[in-house]
Protein backbone atom coordinates (compact mmCIF):
# COMPACT_ATOMS: atom_id res chain seq x y z
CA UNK A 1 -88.40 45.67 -1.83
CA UNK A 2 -86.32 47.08 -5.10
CA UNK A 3 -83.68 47.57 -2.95
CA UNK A 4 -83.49 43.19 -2.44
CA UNK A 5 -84.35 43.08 -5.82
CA UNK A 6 -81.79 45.27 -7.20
CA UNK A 7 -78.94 43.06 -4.22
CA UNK A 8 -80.71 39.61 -5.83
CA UNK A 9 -79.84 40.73 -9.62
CA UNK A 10 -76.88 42.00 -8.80
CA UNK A 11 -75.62 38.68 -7.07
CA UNK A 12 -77.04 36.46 -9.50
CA UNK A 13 -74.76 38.82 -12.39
CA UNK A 14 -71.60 37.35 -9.75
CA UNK A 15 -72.18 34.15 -9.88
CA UNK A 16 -72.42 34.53 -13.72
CA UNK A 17 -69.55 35.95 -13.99
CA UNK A 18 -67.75 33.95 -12.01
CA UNK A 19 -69.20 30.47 -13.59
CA UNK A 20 -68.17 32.05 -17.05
CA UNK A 21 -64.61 32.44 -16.25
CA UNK A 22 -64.07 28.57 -15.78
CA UNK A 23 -65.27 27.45 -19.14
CA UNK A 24 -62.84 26.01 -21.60
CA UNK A 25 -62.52 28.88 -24.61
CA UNK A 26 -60.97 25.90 -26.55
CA UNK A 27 -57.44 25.66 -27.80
CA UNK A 28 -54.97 28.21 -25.98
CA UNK A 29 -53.15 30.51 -28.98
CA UNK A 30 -49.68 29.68 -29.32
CA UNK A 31 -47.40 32.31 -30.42
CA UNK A 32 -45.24 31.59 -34.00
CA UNK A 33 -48.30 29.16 -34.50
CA UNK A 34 -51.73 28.68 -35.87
CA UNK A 35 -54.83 26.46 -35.28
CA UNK A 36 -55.57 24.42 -37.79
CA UNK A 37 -58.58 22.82 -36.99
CA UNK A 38 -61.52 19.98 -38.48
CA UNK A 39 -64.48 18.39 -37.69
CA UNK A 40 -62.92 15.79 -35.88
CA UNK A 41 -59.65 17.62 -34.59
CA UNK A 42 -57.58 20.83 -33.65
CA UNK A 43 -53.51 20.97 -34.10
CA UNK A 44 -51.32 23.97 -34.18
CA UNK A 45 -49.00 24.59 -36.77
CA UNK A 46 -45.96 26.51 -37.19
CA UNK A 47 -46.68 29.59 -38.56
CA UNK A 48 -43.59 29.14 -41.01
CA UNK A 49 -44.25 25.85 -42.26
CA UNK A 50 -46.78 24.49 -45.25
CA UNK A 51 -49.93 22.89 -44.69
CA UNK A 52 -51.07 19.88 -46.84
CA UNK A 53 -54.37 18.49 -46.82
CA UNK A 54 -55.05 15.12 -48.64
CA UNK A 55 -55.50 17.14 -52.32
CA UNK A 56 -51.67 18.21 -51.89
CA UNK A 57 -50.23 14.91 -50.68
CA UNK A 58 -47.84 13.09 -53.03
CA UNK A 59 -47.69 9.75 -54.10
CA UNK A 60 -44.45 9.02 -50.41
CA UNK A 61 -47.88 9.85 -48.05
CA UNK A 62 -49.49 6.97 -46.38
CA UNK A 63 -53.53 6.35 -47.98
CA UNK A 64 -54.66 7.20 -44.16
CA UNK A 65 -52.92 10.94 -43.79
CA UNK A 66 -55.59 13.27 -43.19
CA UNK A 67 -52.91 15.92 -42.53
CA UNK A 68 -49.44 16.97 -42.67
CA UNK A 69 -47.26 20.21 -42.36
CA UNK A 70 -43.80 20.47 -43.44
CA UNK A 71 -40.99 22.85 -42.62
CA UNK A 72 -40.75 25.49 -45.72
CA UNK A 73 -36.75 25.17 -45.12
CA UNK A 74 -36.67 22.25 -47.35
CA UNK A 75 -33.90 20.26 -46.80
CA UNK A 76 -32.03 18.00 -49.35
CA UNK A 77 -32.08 14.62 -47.64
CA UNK A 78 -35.17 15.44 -45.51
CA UNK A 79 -37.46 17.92 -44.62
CA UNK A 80 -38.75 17.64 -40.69
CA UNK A 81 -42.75 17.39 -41.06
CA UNK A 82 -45.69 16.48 -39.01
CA UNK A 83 -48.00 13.99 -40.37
CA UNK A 84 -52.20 12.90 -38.69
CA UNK A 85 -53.15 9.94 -39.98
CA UNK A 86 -56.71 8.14 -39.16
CA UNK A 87 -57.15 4.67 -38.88
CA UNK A 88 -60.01 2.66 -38.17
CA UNK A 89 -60.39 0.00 -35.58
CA UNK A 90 -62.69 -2.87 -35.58
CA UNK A 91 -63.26 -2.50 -31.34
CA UNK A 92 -62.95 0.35 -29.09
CA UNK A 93 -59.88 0.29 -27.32
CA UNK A 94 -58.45 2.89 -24.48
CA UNK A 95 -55.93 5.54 -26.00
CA UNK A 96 -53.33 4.25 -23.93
CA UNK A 97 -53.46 0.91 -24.84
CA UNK A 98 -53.46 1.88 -28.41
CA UNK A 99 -50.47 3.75 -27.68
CA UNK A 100 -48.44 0.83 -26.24
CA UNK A 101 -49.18 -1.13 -29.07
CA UNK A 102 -47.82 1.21 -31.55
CA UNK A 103 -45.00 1.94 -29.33
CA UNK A 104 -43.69 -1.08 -29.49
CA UNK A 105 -44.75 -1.85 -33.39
CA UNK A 106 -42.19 1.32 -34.04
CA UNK A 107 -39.78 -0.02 -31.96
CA UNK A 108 -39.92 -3.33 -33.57
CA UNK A 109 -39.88 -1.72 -37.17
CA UNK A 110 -37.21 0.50 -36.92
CA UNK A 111 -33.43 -0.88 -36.97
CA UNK A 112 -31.07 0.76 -35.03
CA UNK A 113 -33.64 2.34 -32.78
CA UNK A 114 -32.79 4.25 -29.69
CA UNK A 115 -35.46 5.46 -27.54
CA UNK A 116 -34.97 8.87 -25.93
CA UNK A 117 -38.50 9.25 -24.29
CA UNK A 118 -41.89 7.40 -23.42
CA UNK A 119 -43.64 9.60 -21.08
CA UNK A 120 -47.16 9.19 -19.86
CA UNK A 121 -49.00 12.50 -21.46
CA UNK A 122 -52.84 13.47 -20.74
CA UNK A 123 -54.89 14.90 -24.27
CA UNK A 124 -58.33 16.72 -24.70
CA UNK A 125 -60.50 13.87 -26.68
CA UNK A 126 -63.63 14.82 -26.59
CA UNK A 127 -62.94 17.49 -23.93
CA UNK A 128 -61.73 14.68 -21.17
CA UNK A 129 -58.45 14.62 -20.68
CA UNK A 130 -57.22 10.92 -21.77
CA UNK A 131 -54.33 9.15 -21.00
CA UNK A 132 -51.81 8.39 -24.14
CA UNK A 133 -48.45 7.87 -24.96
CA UNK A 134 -45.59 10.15 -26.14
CA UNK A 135 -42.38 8.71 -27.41
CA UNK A 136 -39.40 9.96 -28.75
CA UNK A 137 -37.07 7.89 -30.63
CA UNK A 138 -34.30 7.91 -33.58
CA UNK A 139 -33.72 5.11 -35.74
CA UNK A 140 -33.57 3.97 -39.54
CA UNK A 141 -36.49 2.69 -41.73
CA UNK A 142 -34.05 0.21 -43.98
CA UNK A 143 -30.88 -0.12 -43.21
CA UNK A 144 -29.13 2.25 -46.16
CA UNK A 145 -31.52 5.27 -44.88
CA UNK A 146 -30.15 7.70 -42.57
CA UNK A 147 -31.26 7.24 -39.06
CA UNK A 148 -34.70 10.00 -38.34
CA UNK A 149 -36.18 11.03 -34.96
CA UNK A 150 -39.69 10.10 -34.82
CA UNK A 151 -42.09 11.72 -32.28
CA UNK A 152 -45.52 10.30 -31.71
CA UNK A 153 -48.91 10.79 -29.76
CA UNK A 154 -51.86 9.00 -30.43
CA UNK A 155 -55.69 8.91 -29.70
CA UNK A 156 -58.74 6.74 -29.63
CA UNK A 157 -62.13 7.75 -29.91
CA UNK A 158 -64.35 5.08 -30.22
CA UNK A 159 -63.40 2.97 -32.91
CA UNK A 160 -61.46 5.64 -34.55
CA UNK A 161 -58.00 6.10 -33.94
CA UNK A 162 -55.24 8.97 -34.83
CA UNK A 163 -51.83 9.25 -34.97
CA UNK A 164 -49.93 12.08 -34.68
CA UNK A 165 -46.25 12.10 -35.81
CA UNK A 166 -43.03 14.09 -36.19
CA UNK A 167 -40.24 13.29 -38.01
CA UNK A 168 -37.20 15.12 -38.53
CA UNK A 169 -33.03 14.30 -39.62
CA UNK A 170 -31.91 13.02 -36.10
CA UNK A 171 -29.07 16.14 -35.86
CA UNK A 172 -31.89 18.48 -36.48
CA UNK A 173 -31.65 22.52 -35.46
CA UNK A 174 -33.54 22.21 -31.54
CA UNK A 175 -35.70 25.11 -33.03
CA UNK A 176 -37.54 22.53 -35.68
CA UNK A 177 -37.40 19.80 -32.91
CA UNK A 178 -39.32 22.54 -30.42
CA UNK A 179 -41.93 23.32 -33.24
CA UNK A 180 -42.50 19.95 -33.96
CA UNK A 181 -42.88 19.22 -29.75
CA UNK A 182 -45.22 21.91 -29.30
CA UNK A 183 -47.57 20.79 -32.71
CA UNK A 184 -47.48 17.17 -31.85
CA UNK A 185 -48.65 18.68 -27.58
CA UNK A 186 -51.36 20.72 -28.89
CA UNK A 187 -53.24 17.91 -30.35
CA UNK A 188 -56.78 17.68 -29.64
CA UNK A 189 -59.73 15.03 -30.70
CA UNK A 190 -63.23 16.95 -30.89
């Protein structure tokens, strides 16, 4: 009798085991970055690069940033930074709806735009992976500016959405453009 006991307990420790491996631990560590994370979001950000909340922001950062980090290389006619901004929405849409829309409101809004990616990309919003939008795109924001590369992602959840984007000097060192890929593909809505 202890002896089907002792086979019952330790089967039953097994299957334990083996169920606790599959759980999601939450946002994987990235190396040369760290979580930042909030009640309503995680992001990682370059370890090497200054994190503003809405107490640092200047007077240039749009009334609906939650969140931006900045390259500490500052540069003298711009510095590549990753800004979260929050908006509300009067109905629920899906995230990749959303995502069109803005897609094309940038392309519309930007002159001499040239699109170098719109890819399909999948995002943890409340721990279901959700269809969005990535784009990648250079173009000018009046026509005396120098023409930027912009990098988006965005996500709805319910009638709140967030936008996540990159911008950088469109000849920009592939290193900042990889940091800024990697923040902008660690986004996740809690």
């Amino acid at each position: 009798m202890k002896i089907k006991l002792l086979i019952l307990i330790a089967v039953s420790q097994l299957l334990l085991i083996g169920c606790g491996n599959n759980a999601n631990t939450g946002p994987k560590k990235i190396e040369g970055f760290h979580l930042y994370e909030s009640a309503e979001f995680s992001i990682q950000a370059p370890n090497d690069w200054d994190v503003l909340t809405p107490v640092n922001f200047k007077s240039d950062m749009p009334k609906n940033a939650v969140l931006a980090f900045r390259n500490n290389l500052k540069n003298a006619k711009f510095t590549a930074n990753v800004v979260i901004v929050k908006n509300s929405l009067t109905e629920k849409i899906l995230s990749a709806d959303y995502a069109k829309a803005l897609h094309e409101r940038v392309k519309n809004s930007l002159s001499s735009y040239k699109e170098l990616a719109a890819e399909k990309r999948n995002l943890l919003i409340g721990a279901q992976d959700t269809e969005s939008l990535f784009t990648d795109a250079k173009g000018r924001t009046s026509e005396d500016s120098d023409i930027r590369r912009y990098m988006q992602i965005s996500a709805v959840k319910e009638k709140t959405a967030y936008v996540v984007t990159g911008a950088m000097s469109a000849a920009e060192d592939q290193a900042i453009v990889d940091k800024i890929t990697t923040a902008i593909g660690s986004f996740e809505v809690k």
